[in-house]
Structures are given as C-alpha cells and as structure tokens.
C-alpha atoms as a PDB file:
ATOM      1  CA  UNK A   1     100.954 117.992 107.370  1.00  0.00           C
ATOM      2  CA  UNK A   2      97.519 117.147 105.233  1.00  0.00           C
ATOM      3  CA  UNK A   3      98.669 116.348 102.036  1.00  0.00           C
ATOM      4  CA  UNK A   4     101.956 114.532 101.322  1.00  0.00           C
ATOM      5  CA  UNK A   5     103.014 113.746  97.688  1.00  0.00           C
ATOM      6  CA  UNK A   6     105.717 111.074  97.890  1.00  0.00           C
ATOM      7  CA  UNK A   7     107.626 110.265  94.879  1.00  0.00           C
ATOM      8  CA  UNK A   8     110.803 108.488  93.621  1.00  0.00           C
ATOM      9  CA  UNK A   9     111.959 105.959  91.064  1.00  0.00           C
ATOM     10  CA  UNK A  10     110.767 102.184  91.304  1.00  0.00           C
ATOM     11  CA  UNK A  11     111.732 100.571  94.079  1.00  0.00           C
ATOM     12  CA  UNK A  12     112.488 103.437  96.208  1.00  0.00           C
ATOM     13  CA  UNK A  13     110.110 102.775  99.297  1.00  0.00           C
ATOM     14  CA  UNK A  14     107.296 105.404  98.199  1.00  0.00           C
ATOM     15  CA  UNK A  15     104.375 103.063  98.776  1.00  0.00           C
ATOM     16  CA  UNK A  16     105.817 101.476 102.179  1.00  0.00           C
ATOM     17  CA  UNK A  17     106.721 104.811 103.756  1.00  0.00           C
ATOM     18  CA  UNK A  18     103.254 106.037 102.340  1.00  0.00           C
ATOM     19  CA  UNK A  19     102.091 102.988 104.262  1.00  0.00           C
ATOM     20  CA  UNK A  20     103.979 103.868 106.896  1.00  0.00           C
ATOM     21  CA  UNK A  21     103.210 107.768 107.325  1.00  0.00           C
ATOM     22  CA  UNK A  22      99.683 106.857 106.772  1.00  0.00           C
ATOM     23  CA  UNK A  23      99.818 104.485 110.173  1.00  0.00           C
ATOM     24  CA  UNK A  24     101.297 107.188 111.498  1.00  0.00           C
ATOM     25  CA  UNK A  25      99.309 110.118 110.561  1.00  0.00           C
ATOM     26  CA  UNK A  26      96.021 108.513 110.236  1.00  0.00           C
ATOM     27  CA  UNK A  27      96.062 110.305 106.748  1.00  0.00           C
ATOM     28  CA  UNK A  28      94.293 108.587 103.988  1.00  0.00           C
ATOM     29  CA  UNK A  29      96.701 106.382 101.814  1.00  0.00           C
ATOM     30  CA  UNK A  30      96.632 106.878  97.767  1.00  0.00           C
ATOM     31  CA  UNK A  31      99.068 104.703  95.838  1.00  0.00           C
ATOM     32  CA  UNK A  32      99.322 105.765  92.476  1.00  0.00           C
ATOM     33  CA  UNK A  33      99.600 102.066  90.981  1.00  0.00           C
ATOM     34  CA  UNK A  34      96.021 102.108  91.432  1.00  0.00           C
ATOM     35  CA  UNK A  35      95.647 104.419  89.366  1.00  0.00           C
ATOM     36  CA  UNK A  36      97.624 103.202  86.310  1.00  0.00           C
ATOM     37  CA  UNK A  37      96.580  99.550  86.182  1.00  0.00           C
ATOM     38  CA  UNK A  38      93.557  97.793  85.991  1.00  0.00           C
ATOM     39  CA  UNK A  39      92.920  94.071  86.737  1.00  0.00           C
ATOM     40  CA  UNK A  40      95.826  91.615  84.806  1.00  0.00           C
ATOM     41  CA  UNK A  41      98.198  94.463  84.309  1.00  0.00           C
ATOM     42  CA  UNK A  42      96.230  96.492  81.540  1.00  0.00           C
ATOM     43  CA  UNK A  43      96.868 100.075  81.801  1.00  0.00           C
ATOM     44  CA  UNK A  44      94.319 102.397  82.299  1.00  0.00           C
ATOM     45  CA  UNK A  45      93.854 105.244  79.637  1.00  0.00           C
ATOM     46  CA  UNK A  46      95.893 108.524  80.073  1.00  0.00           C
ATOM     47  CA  UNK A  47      93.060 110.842  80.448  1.00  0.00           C
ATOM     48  CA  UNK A  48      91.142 108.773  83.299  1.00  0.00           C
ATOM     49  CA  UNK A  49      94.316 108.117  85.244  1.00  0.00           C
ATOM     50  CA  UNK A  50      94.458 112.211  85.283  1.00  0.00           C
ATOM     51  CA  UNK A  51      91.273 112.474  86.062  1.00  0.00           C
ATOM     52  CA  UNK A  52      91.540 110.095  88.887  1.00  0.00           C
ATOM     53  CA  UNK A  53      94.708 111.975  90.400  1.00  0.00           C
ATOM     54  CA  UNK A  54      92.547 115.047  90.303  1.00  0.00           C
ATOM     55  CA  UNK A  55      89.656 113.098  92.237  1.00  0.00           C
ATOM     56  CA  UNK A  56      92.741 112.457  95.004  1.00  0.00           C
ATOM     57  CA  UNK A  57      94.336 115.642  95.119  1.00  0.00           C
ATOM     58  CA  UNK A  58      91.139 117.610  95.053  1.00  0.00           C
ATOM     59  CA  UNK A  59      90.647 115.931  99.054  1.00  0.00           C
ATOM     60  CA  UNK A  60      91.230 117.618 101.587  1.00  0.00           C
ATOM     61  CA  UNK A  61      93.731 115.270 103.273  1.00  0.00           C
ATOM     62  CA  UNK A  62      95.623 112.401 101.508  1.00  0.00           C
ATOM     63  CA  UNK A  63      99.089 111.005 101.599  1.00  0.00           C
ATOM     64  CA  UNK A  64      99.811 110.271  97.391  1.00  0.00           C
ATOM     65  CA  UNK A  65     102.298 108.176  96.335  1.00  0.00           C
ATOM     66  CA  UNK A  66     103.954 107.321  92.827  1.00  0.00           C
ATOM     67  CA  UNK A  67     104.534 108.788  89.419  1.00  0.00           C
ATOM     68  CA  UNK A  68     102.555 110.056  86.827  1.00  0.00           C
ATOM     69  CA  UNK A  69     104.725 113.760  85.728  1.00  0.00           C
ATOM     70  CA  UNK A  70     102.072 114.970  83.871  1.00  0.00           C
ATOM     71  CA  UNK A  71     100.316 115.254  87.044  1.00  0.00           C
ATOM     72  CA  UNK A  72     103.169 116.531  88.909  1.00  0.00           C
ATOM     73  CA  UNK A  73     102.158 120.444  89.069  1.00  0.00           C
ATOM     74  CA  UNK A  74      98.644 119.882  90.138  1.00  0.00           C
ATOM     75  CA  UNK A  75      99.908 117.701  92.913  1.00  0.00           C
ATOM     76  CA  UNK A  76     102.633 119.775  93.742  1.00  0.00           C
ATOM     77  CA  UNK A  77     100.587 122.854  93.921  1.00  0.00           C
ATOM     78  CA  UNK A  78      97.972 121.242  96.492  1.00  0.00           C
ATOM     79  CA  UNK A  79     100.663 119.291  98.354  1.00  0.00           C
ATOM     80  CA  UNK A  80     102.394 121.068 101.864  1.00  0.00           C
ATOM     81  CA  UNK A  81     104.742 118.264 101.916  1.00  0.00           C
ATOM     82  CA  UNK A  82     107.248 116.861  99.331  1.00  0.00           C
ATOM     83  CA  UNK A  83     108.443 113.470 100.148  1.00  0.00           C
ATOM     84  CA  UNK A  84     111.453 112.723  97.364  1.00  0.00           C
ATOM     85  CA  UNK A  85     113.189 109.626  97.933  1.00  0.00           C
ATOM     86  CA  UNK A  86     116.175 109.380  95.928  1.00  0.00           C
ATOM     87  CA  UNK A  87     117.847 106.072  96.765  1.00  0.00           C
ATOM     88  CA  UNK A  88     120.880 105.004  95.131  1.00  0.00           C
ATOM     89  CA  UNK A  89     120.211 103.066  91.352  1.00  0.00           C
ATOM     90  CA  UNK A  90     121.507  99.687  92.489  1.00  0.00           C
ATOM     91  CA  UNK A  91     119.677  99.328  95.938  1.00  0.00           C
ATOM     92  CA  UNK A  92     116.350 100.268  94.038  1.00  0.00           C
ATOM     93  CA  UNK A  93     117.066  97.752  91.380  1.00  0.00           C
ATOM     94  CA  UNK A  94     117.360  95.159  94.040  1.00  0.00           C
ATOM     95  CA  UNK A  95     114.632  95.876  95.827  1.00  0.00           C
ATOM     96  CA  UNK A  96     112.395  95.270  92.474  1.00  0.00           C
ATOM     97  CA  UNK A  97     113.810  92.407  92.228  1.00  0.00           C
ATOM     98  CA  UNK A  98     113.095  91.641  95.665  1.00  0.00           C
ATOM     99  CA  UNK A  99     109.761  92.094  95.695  1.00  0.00           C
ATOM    100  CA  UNK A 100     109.006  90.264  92.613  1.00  0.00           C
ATOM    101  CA  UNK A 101     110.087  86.836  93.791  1.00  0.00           C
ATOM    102  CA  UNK A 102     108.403  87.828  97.786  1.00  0.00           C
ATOM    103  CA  UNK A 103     105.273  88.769  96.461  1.00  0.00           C
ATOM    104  CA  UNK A 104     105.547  85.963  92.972  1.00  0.00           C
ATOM    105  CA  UNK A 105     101.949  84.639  92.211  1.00  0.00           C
ATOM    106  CA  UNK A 106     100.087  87.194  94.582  1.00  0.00           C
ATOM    107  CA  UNK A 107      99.169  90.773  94.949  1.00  0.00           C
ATOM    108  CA  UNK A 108     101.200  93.124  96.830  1.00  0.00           C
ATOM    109  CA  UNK A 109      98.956  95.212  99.179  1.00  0.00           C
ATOM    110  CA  UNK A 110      99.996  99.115  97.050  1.00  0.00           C
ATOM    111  CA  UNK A 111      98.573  97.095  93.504  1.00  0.00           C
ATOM    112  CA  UNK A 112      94.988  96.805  92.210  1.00  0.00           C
ATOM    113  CA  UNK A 113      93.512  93.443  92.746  1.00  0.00           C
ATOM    114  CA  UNK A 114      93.974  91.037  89.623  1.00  0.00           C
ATOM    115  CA  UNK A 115      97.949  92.590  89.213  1.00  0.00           C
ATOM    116  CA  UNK A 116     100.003  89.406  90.039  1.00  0.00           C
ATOM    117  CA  UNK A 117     103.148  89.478  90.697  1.00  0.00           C
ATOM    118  CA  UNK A 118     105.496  87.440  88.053  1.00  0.00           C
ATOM    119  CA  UNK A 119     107.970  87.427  85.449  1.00  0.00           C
ATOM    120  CA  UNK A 120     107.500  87.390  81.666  1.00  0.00           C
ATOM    121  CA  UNK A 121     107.984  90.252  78.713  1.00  0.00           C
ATOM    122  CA  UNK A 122     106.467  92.551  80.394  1.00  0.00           C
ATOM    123  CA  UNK A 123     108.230  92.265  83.624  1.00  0.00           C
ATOM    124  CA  UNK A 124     111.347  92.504  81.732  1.00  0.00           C
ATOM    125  CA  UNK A 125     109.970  95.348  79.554  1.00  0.00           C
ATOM    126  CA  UNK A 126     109.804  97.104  83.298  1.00  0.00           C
ATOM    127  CA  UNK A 127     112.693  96.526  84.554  1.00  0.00           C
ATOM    128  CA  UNK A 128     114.347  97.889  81.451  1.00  0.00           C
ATOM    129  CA  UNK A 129     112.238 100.780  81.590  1.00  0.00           C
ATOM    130  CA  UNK A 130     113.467 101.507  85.370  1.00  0.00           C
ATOM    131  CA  UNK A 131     117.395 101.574  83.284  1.00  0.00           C
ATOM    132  CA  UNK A 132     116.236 103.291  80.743  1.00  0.00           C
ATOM    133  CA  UNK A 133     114.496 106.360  82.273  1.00  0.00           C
ATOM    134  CA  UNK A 134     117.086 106.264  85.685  1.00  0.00           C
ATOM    135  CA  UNK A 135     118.299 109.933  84.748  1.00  0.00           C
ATOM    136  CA  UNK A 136     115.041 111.457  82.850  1.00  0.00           C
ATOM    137  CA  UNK A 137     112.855 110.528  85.464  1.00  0.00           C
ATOM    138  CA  UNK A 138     115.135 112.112  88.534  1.00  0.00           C
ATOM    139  CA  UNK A 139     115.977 114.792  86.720  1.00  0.00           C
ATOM    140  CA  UNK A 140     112.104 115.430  86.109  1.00  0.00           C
ATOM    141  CA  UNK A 141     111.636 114.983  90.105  1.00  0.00           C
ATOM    142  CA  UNK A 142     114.998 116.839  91.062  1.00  0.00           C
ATOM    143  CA  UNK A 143     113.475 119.727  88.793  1.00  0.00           C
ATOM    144  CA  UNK A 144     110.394 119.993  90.768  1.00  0.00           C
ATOM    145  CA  UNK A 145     111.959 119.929  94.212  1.00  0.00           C
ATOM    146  CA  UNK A 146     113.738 122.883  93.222  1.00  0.00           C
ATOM    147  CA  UNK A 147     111.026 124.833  92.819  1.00  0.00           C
ATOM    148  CA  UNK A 148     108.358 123.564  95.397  1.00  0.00           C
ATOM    149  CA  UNK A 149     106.275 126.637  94.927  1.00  0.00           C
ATOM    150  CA  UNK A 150     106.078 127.307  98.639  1.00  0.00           C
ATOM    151  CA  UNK A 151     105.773 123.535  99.476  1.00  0.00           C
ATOM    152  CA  UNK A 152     107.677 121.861 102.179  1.00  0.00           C
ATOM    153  CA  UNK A 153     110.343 119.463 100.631  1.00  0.00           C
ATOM    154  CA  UNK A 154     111.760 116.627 102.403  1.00  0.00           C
ATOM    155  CA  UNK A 155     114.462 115.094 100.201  1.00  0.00           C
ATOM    156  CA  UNK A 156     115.861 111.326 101.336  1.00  0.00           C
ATOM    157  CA  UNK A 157     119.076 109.850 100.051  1.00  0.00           C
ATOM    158  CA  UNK A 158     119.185 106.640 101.850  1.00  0.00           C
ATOM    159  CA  UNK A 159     117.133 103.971 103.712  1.00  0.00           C
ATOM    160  CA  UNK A 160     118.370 104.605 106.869  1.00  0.00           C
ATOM    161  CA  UNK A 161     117.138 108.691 106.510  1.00  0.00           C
ATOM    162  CA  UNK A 162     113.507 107.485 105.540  1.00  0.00           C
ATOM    163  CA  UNK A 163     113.413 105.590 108.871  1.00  0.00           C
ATOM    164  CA  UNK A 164     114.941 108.693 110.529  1.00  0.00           C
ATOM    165  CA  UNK A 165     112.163 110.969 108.716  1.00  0.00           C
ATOM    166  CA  UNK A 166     109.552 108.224 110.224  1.00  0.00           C
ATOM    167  CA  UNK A 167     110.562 107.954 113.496  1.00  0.00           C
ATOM    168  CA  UNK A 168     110.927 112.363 114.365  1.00  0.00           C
ATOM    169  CA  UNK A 169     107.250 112.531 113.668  1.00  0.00           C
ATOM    170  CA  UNK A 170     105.142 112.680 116.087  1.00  0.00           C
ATOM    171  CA  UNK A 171     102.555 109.769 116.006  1.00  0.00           C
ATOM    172  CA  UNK A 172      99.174 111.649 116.338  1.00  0.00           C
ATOM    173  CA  UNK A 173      96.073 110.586 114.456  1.00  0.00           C
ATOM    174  CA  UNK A 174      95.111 112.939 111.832  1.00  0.00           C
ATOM    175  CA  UNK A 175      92.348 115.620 113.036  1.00  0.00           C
ATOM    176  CA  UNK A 176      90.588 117.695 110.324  1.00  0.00           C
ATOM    177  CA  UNK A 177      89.483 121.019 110.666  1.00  0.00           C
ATOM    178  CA  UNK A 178      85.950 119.965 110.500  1.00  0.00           C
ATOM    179  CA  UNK A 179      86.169 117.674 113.623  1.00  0.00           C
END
C-alpha cells in the first residue's frame, strides 16, 4: 500500500483515519480541505485546486483524503487502495455537528490555517449542502468503487469496521523503493 485515496461524505472519518493510516504507515498525509480553502474560508479557484491534486497524486507515495469528483479518475487511476467510508446519514450529520462546537473558534488540525471553526450563513449553507447532495455524492463514489480499474477497494459501513480496517494492518513504517 503507497497510495491510498480515502473518500466519503462529510463527517465520515476520512481525514482522522487518513491521520490515522498515516501514523501507521508512515505514508505522507494529504487532506483535501487544503486544497479547497484558503485562509478565512475563501475557496480556492477550480483549476488550481486540480492542479494541486495533480501535484499530490503525481508522488510517489501519499495517503489523499476528501472530495473533489472531478478529480476522482486521476486519483483513482494512480491509487492501489480505495478507502470508501460510507457511514450511515445521521451519525455523519452528528459528527459535523460535533466537531463544530469541539473545535469552535480554532483550527482543526485537517484545515488550512486562518479556517476557524464557527457558525454563521455559511456554516449553515454547509450543512445544507451535506442534505442536499447525501444521494448524488454517494452515488458518484458508489459508481467509482464499482469499477476500481484494477484498484484495491476497501469499502466501510460503520465506525466500528474503520477501527477493524486500522487495527489488521500491520504497523510498519513506510519504506520506498529508493531506500
């Protein structure tokens, strides 16, 4: 395992268990939220945020967390492992909620610096967003772990198989090729 695309809907775990895998891979850890937002919340334009996935998946080793579907195929196609956690709706809801008042007035550690957490418009503009796009956005991921194009998918439906997933691999710092 070199390269690891994790994905899955807000509040899903992707950026812990990329956290996590990276601790125990010794793989470098990409969080896609670093990619979409600069400083204060401002997005970054569309065609340096591809760009910048490209700069990622264009390593040699990286673990890659988040969403961005236009960049899905590229990923995909680098990627020997597909991480796709699909926890239920409610649970990930929670968990964005969650995190928002744990982490209020600071930065959590998977955001750019400058992206405090707190709650106005465009919090709420989010967390209708995560309603809003609960089917289009699985469906999008569910359509790409059926055809993994010779990649390795690992497909988790609760909490409780993520720390299963975690725990059966073997906790060996990464080793390239090269050393």
């Amino acid at each position: 395992m070199q390269r690891v695309m994790i994905v899955g809907q807000p509040g899903s775990g992707k950026s812990t268990t990329a956290r996590l895998l990276g601790e125990r891979t010794g793989l470098p850890v990409f969080h896609m939220d670093h990619i979409h937002h600069l400083p204060d919340w401002v997005p970054r334009p569309m065609p340096d945020k591809v760009v910048m996935c490209q700069e990622v998946t264009d390593q040699e080793a990286w673990i890659f967390e988040g969403g961005l579907s236009a960049t899905y195929p590229e990923r995909l196609q680098r990627a020997d492992t597909l991480v796709w956690i699909d926890i239920p709706m409610g649970l990930r809801f929670f968990r964005v909620l969650r995190r928002t008042f744990q982490h209020w007035g600071t930065n959590r550690p998977d955001l750019p610096e400058g992206c405090v957490e707190r709650i106005d418009r465009e919090t709420f503009t989010f967390w209708k967003w995560i309603w809003d796009t609960r089917h289009t956005a699985r469906a999008k991921i569910e359509a790409m772990a059926a055809n993994p194009q010779g990649t390795r998918v690992v497909h988790l439906t609760s909490l409780k198989e993520v720390n299963a997933w975690l725990a059966s691999l073997p906790s060996a710092p990464y080793l390239s090729d090269k050393e």
